[in-house]
Protein backbone atom coordinates (compact mmCIF):
# COMPACT_ATOMS: atom_id res chain seq x y z
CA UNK A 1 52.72 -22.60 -19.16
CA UNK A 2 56.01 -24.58 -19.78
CA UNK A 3 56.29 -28.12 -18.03
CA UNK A 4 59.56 -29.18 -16.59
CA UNK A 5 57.32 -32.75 -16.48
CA UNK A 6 58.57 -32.66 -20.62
CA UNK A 7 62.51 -32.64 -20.22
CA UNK A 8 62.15 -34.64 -17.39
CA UNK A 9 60.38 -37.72 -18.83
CA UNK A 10 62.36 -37.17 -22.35
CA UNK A 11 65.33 -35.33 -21.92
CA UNK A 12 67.72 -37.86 -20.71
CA UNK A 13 66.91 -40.20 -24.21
CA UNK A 14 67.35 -36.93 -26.10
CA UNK A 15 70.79 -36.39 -23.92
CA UNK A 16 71.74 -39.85 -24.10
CA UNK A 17 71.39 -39.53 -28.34
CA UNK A 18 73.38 -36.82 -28.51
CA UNK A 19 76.32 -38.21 -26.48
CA UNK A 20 76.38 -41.62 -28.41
CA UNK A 21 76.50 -39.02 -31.75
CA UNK A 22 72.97 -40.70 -32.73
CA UNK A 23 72.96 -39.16 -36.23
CA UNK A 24 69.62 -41.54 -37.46
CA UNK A 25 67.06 -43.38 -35.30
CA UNK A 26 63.87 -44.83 -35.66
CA UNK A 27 61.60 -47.04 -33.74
CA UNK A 28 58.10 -48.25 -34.74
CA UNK A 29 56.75 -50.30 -37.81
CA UNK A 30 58.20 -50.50 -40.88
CA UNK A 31 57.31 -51.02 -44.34
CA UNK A 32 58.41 -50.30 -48.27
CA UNK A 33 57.32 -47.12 -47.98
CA UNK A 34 58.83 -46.29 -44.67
CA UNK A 35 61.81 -47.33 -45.50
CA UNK A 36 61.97 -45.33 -48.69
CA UNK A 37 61.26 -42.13 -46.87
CA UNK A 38 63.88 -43.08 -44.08
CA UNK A 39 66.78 -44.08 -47.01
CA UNK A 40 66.27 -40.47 -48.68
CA UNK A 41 66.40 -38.93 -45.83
CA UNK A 42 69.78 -40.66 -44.57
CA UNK A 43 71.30 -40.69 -47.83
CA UNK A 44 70.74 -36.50 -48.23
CA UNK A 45 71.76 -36.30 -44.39
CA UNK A 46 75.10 -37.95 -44.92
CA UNK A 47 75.65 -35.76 -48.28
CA UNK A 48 75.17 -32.73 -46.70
CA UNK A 49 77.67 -34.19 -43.62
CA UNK A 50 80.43 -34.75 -46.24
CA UNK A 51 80.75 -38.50 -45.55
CA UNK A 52 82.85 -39.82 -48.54
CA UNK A 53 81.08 -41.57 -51.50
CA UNK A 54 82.29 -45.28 -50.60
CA UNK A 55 81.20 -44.79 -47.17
CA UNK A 56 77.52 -43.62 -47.75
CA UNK A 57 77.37 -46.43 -49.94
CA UNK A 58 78.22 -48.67 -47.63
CA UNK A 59 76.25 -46.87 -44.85
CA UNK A 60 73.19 -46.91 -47.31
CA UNK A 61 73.41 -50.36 -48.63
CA UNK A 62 73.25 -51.81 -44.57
CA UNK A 63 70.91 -49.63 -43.44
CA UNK A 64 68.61 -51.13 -46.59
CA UNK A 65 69.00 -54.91 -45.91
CA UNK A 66 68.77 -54.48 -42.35
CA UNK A 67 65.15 -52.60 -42.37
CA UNK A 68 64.39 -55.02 -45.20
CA UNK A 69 65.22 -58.06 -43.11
CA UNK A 70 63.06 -55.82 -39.95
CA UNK A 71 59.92 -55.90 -42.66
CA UNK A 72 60.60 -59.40 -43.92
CA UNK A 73 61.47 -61.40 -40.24
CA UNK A 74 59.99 -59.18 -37.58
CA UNK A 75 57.98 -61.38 -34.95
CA UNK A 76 56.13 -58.00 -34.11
CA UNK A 77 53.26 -57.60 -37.49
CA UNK A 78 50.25 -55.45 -38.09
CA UNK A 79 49.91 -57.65 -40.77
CA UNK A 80 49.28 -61.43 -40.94
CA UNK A 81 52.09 -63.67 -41.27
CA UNK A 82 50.98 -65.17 -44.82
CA UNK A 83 50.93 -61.50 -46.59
CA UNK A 84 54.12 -61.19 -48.67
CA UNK A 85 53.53 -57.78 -49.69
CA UNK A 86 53.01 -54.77 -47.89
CA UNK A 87 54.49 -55.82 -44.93
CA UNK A 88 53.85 -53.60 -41.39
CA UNK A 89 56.35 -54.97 -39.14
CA UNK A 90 57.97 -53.56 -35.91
CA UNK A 91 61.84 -53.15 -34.72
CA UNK A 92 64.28 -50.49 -34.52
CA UNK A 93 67.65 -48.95 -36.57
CA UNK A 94 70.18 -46.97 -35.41
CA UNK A 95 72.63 -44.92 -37.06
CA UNK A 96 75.63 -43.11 -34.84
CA UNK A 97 79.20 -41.71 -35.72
CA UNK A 98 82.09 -43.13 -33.51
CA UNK A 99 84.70 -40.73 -31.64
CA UNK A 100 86.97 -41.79 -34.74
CA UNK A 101 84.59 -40.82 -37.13
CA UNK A 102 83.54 -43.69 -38.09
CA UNK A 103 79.62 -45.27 -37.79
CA UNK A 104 78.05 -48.17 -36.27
CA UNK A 105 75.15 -49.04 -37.84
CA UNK A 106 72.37 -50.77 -35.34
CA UNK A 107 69.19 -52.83 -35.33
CA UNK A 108 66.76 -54.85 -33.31
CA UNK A 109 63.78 -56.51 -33.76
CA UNK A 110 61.44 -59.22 -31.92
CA UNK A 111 61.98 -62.68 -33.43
CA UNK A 112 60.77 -66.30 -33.51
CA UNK A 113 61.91 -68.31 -31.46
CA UNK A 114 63.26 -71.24 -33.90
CA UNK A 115 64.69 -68.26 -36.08
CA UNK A 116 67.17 -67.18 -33.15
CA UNK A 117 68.79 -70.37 -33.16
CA UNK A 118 69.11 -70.48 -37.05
CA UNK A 119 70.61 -66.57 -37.23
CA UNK A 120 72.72 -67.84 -34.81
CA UNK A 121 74.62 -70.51 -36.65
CA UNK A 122 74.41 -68.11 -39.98
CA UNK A 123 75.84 -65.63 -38.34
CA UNK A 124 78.49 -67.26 -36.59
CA UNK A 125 79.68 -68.75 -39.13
CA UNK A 126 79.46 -65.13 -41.27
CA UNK A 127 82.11 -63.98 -38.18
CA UNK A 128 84.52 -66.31 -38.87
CA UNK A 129 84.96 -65.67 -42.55
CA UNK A 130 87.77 -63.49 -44.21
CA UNK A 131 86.18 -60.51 -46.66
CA UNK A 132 87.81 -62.46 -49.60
CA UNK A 133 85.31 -65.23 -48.50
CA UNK A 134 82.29 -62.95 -48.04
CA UNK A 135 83.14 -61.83 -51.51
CA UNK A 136 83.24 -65.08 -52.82
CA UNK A 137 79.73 -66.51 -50.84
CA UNK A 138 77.92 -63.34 -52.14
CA UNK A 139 79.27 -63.91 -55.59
CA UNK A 140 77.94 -67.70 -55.27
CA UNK A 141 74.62 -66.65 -53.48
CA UNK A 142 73.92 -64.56 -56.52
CA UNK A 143 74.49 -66.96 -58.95
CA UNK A 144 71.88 -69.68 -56.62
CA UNK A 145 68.16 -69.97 -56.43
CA UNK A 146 66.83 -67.61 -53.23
CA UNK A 147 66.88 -70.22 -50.14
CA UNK A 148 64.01 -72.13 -49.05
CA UNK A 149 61.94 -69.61 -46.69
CA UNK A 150 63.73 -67.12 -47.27
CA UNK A 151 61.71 -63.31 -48.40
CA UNK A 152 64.80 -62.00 -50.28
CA UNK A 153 67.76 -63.43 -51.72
CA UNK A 154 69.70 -64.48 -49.15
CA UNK A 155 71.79 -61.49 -49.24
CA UNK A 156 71.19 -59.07 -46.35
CA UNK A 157 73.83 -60.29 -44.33
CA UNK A 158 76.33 -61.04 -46.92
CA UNK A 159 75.77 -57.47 -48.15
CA UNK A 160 76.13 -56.27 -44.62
CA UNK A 161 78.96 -58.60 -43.74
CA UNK A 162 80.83 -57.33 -47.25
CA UNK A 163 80.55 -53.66 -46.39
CA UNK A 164 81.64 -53.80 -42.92
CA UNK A 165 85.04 -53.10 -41.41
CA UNK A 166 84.82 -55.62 -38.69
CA UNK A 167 83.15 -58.77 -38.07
CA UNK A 168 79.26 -58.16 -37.43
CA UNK A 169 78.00 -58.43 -33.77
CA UNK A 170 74.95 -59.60 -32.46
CA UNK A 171 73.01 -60.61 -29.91
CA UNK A 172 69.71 -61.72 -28.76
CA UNK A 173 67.96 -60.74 -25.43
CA UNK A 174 64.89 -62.97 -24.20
CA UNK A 175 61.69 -61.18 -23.76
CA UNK A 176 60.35 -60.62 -20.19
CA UNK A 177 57.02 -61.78 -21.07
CA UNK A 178 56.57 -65.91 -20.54
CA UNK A 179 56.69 -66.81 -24.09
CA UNK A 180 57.57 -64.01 -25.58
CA UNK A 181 59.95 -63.47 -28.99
CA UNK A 182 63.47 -63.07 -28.08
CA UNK A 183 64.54 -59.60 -29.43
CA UNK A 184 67.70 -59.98 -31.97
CA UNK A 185 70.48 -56.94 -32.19
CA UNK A 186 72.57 -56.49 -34.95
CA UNK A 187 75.75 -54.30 -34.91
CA UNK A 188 77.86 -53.73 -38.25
CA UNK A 189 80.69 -50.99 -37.90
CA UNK A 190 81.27 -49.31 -41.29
C-alpha cells in the first residue's frame, strides 16, 4: 500500500533540489574511490547536457580539489587521523545550474577548529587577488616544495580560485554541539 508518510518526510528536499536546478549532490563519506565514481559520472552528465568543453573543465577540475580537500581536511573520519592513504572522510558537494546558465559549484565539511582560522586568512587573502595574480601564485606554487602540513600541493584553492568567474565565497557555521568542529562552506561560481 503506498505511504503518503514517503513524500511527506522527503519530498520537500527532492522539491527544494529541483528548484535550486541541483544537477549533482552528494552527502556522506568520501574517499579515492568515491570520488572517482562521482567525477565520471559528472563529467558524462555534463557531456550529455552540452555544457561547452572549457566549462566542464573548469566544472570538473573544482569539483576534484574540493572532494580532495573533503578526503584530505574533513574533521568527520572513519579512519584515524595518522592514515595518509585511503582516507574515509565525511562532508558534502553540490553541483547546480544558475537561472543564467551558469553553475555554482558547493561544498561543506566539519573542520578543526585551528584550521578555520587558518582557511580564513588563505582565503581572504585568495578574494582579494586579480586572476592575473592567481595565475601567477599557482605558477609559483608549482614550482615550490608542497607546504608544511599540507596533504596535496597546495593547489586546491588556487585551482579553484583560477577557474572561477568570481571571487570564491565561504563561510563557516559553528556546530551546535559544545565543542564541536565548525562546519566550513565553500562556494565557487564557474
Amino acid at each position: 500500500m503506498p505511504s503518503s508518510m514517503i513524500a511527506d518526510k522527503y519530498g520537500s528536499f527532492f522539491h527544494l533540489a529541483r528548484q535550486h536546478q541541483v544537477i549533482f549532490y552528494y552527502v556522506g563519506y568520501f574517499s579515492q574511490h568515491i570520488v572517482a565514481a562521482m567525477a565520471d559520472a559528472v563529467k558524462l552528465q555534463l557531456e550529455v547536457a552540452g555544457v561547452a568543453a572549457p566549462t566542464r573543465r573548469k566544472l570538473f577540475s573544482s569539483f576534484v580539489e574540493m572532494a580532495q580537500n573533503i578526503i584530505h581536511y574533513s574533521a568527520d573520519a572513519l579512519t584515524p587521523p595518522s592514515q595518509q592513504d585511503g582516507e574515509l572522510r565525511h562532508g558534502s558537494v553540490c553541483i547546480r545550474r544558475e537561472d543564467d546558465g551558469s553553475f555554482s559549484l558547493l561544498c561543506a565539511n566539519p573542520i578543526e577548529r585551528v584550521v578555520a582560522e587558518e582557511l580564513r586568512i588563505k582565503l581572504s587573502a585568495l578574494r582579494s587577488m586579480t586572476l592575473e595574480e592567481i595565475k601567477q601564485a599557482y605558477r609559483q606554487t608549482l614550482r615550490e616544495e608542497t607546504p608544511e602540513g599540507s596533504k596535496g600541493a597546495g593547489m586546491g584553492f588556487l585551482t579553484v580560485a583560477r577557474d572561477a568567474r568570481e571571487p570564491l565565497e565561504f563561510d563557516f557555521d559553528a556546530d551546535d554541539e559544545a565543542g564541536g568542529s565548525p562546519v566550513f562552506y565553500l562556494k565557487a561560481a564557474i
